[in-house]
C-alpha atoms as a PDB file:
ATOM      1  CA  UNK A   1     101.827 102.962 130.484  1.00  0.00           C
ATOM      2  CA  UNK A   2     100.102 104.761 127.598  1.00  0.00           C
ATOM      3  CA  UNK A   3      99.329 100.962 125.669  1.00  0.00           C
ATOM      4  CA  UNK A   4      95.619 101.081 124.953  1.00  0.00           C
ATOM      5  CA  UNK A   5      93.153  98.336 126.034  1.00  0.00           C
ATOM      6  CA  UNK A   6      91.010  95.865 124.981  1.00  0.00           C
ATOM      7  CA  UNK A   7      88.157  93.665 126.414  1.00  0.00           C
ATOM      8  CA  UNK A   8      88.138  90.691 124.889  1.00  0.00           C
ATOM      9  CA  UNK A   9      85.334  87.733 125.001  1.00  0.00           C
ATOM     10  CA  UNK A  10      87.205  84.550 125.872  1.00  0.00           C
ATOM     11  CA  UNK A  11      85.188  81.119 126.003  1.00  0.00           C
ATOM     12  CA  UNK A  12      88.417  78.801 126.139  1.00  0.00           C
ATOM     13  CA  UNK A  13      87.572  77.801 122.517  1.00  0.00           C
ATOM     14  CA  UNK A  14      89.410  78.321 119.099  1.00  0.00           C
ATOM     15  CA  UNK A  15      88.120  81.452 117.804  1.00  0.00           C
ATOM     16  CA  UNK A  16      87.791  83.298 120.732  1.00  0.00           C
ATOM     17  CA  UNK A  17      91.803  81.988 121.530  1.00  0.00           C
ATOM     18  CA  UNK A  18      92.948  83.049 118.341  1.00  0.00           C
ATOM     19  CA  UNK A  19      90.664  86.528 119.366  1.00  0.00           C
ATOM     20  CA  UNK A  20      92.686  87.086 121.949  1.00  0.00           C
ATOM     21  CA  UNK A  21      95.778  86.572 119.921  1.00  0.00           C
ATOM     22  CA  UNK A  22      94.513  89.261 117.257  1.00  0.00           C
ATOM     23  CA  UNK A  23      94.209  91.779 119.934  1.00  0.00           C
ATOM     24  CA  UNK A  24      97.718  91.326 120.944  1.00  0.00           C
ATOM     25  CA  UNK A  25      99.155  91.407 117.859  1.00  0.00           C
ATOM     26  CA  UNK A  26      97.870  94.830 117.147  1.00  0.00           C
ATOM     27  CA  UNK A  27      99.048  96.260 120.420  1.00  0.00           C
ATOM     28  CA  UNK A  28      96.306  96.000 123.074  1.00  0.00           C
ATOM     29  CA  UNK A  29      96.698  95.333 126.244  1.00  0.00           C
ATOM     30  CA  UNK A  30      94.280  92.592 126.642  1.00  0.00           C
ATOM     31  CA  UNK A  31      91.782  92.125 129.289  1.00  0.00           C
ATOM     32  CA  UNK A  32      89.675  88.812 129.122  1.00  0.00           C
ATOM     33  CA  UNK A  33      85.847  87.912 130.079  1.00  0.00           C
ATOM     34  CA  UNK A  34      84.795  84.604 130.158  1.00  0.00           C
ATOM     35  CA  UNK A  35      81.364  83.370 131.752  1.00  0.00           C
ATOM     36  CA  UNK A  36      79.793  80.875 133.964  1.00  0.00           C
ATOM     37  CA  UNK A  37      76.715  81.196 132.820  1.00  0.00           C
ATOM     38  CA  UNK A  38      75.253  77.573 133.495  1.00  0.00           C
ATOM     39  CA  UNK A  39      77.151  75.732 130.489  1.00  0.00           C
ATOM     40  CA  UNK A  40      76.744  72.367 130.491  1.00  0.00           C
ATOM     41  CA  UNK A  41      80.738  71.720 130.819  1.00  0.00           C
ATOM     42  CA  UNK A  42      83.103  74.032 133.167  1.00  0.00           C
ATOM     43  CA  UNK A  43      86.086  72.886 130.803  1.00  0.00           C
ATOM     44  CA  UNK A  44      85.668  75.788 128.842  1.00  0.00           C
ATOM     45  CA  UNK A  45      86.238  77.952 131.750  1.00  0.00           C
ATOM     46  CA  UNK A  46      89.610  76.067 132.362  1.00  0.00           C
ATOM     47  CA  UNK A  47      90.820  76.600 128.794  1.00  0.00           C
ATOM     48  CA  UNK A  48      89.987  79.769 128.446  1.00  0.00           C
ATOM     49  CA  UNK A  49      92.447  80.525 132.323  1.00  0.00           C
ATOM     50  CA  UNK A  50      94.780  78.438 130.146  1.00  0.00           C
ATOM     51  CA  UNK A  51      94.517  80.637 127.153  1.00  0.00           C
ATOM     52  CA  UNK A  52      95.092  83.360 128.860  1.00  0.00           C
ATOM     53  CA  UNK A  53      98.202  82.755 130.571  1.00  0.00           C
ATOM     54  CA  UNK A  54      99.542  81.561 127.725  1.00  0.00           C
ATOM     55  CA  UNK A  55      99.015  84.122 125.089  1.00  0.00           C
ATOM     56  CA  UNK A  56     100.004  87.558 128.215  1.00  0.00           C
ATOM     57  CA  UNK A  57      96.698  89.140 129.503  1.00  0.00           C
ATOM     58  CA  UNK A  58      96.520  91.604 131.769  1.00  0.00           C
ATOM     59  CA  UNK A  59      93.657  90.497 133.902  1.00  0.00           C
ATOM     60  CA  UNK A  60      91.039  87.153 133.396  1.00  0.00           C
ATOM     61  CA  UNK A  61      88.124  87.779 134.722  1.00  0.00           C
ATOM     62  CA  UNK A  62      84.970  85.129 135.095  1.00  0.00           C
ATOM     63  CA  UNK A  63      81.375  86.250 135.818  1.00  0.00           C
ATOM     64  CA  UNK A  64      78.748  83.923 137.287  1.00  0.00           C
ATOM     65  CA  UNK A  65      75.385  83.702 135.267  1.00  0.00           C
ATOM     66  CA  UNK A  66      72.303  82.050 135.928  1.00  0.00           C
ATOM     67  CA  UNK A  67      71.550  81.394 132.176  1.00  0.00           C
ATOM     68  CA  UNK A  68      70.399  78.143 132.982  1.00  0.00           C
ATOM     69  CA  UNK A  69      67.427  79.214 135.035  1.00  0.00           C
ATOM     70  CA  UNK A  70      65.713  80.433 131.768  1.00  0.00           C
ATOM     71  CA  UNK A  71      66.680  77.270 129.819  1.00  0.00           C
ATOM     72  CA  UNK A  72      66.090  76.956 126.355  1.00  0.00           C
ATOM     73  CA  UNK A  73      69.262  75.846 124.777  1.00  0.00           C
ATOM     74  CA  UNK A  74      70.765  72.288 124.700  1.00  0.00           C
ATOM     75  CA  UNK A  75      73.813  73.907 126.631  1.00  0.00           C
ATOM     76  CA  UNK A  76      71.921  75.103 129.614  1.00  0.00           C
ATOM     77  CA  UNK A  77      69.065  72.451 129.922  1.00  0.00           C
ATOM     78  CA  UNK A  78      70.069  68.876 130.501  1.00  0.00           C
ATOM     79  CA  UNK A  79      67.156  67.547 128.914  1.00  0.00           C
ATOM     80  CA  UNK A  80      67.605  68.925 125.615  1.00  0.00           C
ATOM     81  CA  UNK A  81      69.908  66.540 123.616  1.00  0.00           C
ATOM     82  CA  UNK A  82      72.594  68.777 121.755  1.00  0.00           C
ATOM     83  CA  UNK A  83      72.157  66.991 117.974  1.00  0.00           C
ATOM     84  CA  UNK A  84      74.952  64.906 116.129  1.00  0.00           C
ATOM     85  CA  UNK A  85      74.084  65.620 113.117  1.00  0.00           C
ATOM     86  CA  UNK A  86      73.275  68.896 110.728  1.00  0.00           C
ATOM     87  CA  UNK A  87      69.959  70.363 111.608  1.00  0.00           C
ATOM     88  CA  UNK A  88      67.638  73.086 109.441  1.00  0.00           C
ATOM     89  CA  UNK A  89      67.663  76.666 110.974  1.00  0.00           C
ATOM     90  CA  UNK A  90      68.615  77.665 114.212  1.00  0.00           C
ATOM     91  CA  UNK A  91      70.067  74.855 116.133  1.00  0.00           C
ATOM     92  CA  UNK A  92      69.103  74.006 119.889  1.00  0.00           C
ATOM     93  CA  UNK A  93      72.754  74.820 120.918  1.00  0.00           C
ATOM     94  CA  UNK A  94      71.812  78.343 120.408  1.00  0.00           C
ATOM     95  CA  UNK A  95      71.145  80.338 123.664  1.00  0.00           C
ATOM     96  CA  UNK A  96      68.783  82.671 124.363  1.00  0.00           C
ATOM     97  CA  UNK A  97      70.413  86.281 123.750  1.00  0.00           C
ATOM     98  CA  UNK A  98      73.496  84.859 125.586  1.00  0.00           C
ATOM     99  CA  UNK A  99      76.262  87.690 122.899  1.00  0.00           C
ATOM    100  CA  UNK A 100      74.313  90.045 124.209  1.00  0.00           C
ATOM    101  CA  UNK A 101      74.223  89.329 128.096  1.00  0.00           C
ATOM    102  CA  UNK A 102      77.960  88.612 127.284  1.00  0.00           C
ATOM    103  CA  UNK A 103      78.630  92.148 125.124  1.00  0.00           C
ATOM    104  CA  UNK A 104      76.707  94.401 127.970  1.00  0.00           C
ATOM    105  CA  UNK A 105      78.798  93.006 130.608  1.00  0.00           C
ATOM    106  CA  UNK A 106      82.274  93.597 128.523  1.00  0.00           C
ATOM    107  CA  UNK A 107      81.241  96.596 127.983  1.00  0.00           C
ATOM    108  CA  UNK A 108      80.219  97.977 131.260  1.00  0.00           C
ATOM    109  CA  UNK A 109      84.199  96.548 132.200  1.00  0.00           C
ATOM    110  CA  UNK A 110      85.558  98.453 129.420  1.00  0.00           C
ATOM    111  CA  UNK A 111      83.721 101.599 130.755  1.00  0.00           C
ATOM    112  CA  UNK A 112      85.675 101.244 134.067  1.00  0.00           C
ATOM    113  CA  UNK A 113      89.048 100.283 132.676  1.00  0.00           C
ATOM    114  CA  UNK A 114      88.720 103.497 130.129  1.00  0.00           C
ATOM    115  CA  UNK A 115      88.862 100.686 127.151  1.00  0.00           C
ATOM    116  CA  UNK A 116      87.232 101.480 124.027  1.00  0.00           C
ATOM    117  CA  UNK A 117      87.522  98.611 121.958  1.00  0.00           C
ATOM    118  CA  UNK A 118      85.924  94.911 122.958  1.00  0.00           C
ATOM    119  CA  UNK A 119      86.684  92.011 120.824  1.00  0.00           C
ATOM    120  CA  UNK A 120      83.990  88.898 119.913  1.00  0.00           C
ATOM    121  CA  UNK A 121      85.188  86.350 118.239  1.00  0.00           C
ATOM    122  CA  UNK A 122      81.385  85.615 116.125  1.00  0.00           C
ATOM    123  CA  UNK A 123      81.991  84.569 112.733  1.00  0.00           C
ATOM    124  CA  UNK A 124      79.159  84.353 110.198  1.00  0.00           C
ATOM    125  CA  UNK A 125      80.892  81.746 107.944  1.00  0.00           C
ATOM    126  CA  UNK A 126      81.438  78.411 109.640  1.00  0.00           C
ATOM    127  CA  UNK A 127      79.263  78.995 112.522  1.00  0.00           C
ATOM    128  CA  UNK A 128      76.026  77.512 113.374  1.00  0.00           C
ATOM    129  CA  UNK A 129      73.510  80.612 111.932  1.00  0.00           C
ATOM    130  CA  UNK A 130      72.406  82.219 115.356  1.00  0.00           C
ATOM    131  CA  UNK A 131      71.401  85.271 115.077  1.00  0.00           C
ATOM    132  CA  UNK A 132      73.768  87.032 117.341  1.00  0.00           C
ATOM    133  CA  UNK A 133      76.705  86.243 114.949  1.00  0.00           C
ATOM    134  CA  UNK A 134      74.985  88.519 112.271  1.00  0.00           C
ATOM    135  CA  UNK A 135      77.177  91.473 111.492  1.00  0.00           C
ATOM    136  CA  UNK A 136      73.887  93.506 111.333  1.00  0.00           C
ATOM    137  CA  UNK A 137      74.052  92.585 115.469  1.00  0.00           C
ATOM    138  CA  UNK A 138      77.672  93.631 116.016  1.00  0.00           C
ATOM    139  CA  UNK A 139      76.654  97.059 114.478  1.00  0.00           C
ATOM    140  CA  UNK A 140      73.707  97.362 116.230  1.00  0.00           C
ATOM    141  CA  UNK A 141      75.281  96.436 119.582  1.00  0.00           C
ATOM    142  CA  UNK A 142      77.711  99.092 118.883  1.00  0.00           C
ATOM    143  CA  UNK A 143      75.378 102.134 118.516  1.00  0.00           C
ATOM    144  CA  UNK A 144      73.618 100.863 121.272  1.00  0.00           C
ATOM    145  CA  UNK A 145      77.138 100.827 123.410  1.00  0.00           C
ATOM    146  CA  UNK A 146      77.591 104.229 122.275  1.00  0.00           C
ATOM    147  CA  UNK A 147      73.835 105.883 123.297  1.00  0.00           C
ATOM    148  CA  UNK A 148      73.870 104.049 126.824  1.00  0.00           C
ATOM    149  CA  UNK A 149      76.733 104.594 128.093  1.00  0.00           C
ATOM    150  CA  UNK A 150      78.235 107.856 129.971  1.00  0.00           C
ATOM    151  CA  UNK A 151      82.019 107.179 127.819  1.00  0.00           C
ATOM    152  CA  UNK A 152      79.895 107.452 124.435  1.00  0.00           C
ATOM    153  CA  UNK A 153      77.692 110.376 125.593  1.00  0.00           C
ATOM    154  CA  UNK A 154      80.903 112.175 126.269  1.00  0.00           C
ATOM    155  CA  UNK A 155      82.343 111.003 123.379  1.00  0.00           C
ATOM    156  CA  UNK A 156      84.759 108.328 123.922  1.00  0.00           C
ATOM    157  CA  UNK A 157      82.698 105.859 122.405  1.00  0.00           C
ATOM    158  CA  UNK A 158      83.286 101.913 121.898  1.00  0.00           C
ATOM    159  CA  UNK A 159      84.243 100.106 118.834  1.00  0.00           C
ATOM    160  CA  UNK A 160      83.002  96.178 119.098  1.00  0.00           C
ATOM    161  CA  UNK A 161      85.678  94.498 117.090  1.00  0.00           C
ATOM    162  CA  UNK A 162      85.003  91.170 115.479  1.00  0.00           C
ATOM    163  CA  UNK A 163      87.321  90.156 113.370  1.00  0.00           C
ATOM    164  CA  UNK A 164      87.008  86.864 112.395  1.00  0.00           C
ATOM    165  CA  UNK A 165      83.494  87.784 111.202  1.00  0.00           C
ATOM    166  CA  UNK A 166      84.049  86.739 107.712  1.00  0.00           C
ATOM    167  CA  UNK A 167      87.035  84.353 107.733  1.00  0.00           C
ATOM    168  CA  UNK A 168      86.724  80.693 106.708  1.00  0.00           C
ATOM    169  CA  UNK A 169      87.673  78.269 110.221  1.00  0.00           C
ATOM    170  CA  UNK A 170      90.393  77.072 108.051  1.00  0.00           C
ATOM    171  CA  UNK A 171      91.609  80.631 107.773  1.00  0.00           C
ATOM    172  CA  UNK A 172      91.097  81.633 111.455  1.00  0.00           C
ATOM    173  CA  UNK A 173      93.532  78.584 112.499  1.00  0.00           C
ATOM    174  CA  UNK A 174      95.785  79.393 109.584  1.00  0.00           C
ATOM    175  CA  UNK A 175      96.246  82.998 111.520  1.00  0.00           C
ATOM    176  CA  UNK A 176      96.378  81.369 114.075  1.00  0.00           C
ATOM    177  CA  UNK A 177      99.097  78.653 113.991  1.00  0.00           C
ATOM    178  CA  UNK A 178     101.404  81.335 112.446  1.00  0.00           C
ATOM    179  CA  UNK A 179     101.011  83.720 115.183  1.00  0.00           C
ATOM    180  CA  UNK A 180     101.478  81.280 117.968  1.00  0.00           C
ATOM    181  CA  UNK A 181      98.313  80.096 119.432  1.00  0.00           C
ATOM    182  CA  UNK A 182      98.525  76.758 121.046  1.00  0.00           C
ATOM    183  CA  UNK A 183      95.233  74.915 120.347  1.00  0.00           C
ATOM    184  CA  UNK A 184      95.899  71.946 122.099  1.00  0.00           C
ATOM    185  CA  UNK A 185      95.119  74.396 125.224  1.00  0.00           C
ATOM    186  CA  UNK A 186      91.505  75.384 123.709  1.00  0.00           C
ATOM    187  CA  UNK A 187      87.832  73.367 123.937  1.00  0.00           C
ATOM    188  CA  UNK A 188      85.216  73.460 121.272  1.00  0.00           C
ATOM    189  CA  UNK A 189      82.974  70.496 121.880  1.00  0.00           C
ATOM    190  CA  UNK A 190      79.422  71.527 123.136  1.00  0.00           C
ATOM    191  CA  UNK A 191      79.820  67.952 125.374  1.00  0.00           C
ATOM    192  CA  UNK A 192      83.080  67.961 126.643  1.00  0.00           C
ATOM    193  CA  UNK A 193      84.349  66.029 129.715  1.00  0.00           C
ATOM    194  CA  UNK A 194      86.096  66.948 132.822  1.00  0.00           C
ATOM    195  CA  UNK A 195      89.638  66.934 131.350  1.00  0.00           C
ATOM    196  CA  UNK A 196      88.012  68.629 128.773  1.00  0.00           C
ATOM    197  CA  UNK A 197      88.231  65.632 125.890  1.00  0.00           C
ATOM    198  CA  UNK A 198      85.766  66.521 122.943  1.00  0.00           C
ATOM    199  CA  UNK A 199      82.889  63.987 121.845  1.00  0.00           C
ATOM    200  CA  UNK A 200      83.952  64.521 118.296  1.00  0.00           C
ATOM    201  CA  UNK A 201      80.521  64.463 116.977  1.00  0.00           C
ATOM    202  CA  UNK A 202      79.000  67.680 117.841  1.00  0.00           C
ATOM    203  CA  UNK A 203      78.637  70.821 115.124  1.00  0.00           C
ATOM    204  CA  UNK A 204      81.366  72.260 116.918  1.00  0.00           C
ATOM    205  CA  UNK A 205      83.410  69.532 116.846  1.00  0.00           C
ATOM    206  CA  UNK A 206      82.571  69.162 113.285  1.00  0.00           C
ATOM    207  CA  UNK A 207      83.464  72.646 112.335  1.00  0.00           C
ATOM    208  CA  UNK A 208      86.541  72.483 114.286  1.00  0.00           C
ATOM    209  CA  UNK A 209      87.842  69.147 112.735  1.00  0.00           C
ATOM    210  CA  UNK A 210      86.796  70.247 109.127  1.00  0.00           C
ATOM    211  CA  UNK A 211      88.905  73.594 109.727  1.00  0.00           C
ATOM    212  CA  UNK A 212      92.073  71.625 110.372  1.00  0.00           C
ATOM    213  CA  UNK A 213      91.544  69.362 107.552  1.00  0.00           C
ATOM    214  CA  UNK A 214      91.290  72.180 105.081  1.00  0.00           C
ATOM    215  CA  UNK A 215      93.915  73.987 106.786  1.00  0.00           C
ATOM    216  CA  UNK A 216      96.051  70.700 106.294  1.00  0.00           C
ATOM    217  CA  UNK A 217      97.191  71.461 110.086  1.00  0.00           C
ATOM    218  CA  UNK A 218      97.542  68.887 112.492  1.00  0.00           C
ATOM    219  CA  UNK A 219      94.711  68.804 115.122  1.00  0.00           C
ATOM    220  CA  UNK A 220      95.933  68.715 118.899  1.00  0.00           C
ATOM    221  CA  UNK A 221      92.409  68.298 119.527  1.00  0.00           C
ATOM    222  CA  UNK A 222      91.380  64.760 122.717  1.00  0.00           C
ATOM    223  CA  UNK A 223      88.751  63.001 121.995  1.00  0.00           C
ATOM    224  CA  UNK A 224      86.784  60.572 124.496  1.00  0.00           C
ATOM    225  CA  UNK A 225      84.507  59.193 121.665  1.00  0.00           C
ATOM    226  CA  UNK A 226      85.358  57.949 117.965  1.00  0.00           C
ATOM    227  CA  UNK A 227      85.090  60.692 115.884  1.00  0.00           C
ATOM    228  CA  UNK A 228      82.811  60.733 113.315  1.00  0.00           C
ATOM    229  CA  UNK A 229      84.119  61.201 109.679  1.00  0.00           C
END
């Protein structure tokens, strides 16, 4: 009855799955957020109810968004082509300030369940370089969690955890394979299809395909097109 809780950020993908997992493992009671927010695929949103039945949460909640209406980002407009290759800077994938849409809303759940910990699962190694991955964001989100809110004014402030901020994605499945997450049950492709097969040739997909390889794991991952090498 006592077991402290945790909001957790779950997109149905690999890092926020093995998330989820971390959270567990150091004795949360986990409570699970995922969004749909105007993505481009709602197999995400599938994974991540898979995800969470598999690995115990308490509650799985989904919020509707309207981040499409402001566009910007291959994964919300149609008519921006997400790339298949490596591109210089900030990729169009990235969406505008979508961690911290996400972050406000965990954290105005967390207020109401009494929770003072949320979990992201950003990482500032293999990722893509947006900007809301930075660690200097996390922090930042943090103190702002802890001036706006009435639990931090009254001192039971929140602690945004991210802890796969600086692991390698061979590392983060590593974890993750030992501790019993089933990726076969996770998406990562930016394109995916209905039953949620991966195009194989998105930067996710990339990143997601080199982690297993360095991992020397097997990857459970469906494809619907040949993979690029």
């Amino acid at each position: 009855m006592n077991q402290k809780k945790a909001v957790i950020l779950l997109s149905g993908g690999l890092d926020s799955a093995t998330v989820v997992a971390m959270a567990r493992a150091e004795g949360f009671a986990c409570y699970t957020m995922s969004f749909d927010y105007g993505q481009r695929h709602r197999a995400e949103l599938k994974a991540a109810e898979r995800v969470a039945t598999q690995l115990g949460v308490v509650e799985h909640k989904v919020i509707g968004l309207n981040l499409n209406g402001i566009g910007g980002s291959a994964l919300t407009d149609s008519t921006i082509d997400v790339p298949e290759a490596p591109t210089e800077g900030i990729p169009v994938t990235y969406v505008p300030a979508r961690n911290t849409v996400f972050l406000s809303l965990a954290l105005g759940w967390a207020e109401v369940l009494e929770a003072q910990h949320i979990f992201i699962g950003v990482n500032a190694v293999d990722y893509s370089g947006y900007p809301d991955c930075r660690p200097e964001f996390v922090e930042s989100f943090e103190r702002m969690a802890n001036l706006a809110t009435k639990a931090g004014v009254e001192g039971n402030g929140f602690k945004i955890i991210a802890p796969l901020q600086f692991m390698s994605k061979a590392e983060i499945i590593q974890w993750g394979v030992a501790n019993g997450v089933d990726y076969s049950l996770t998406v990562s492709c930016y394109k995916a299809d209905d039953e949620g097969r991966a195009c194989g040739r998105c930067d996710s997909c990339r990143l997601r395909a080199e982690g297993f390889r360095a991992a020397h794991l097997e990857d459970p991952t469906r494809y619907f097109l040949k993979k690029l090498r």
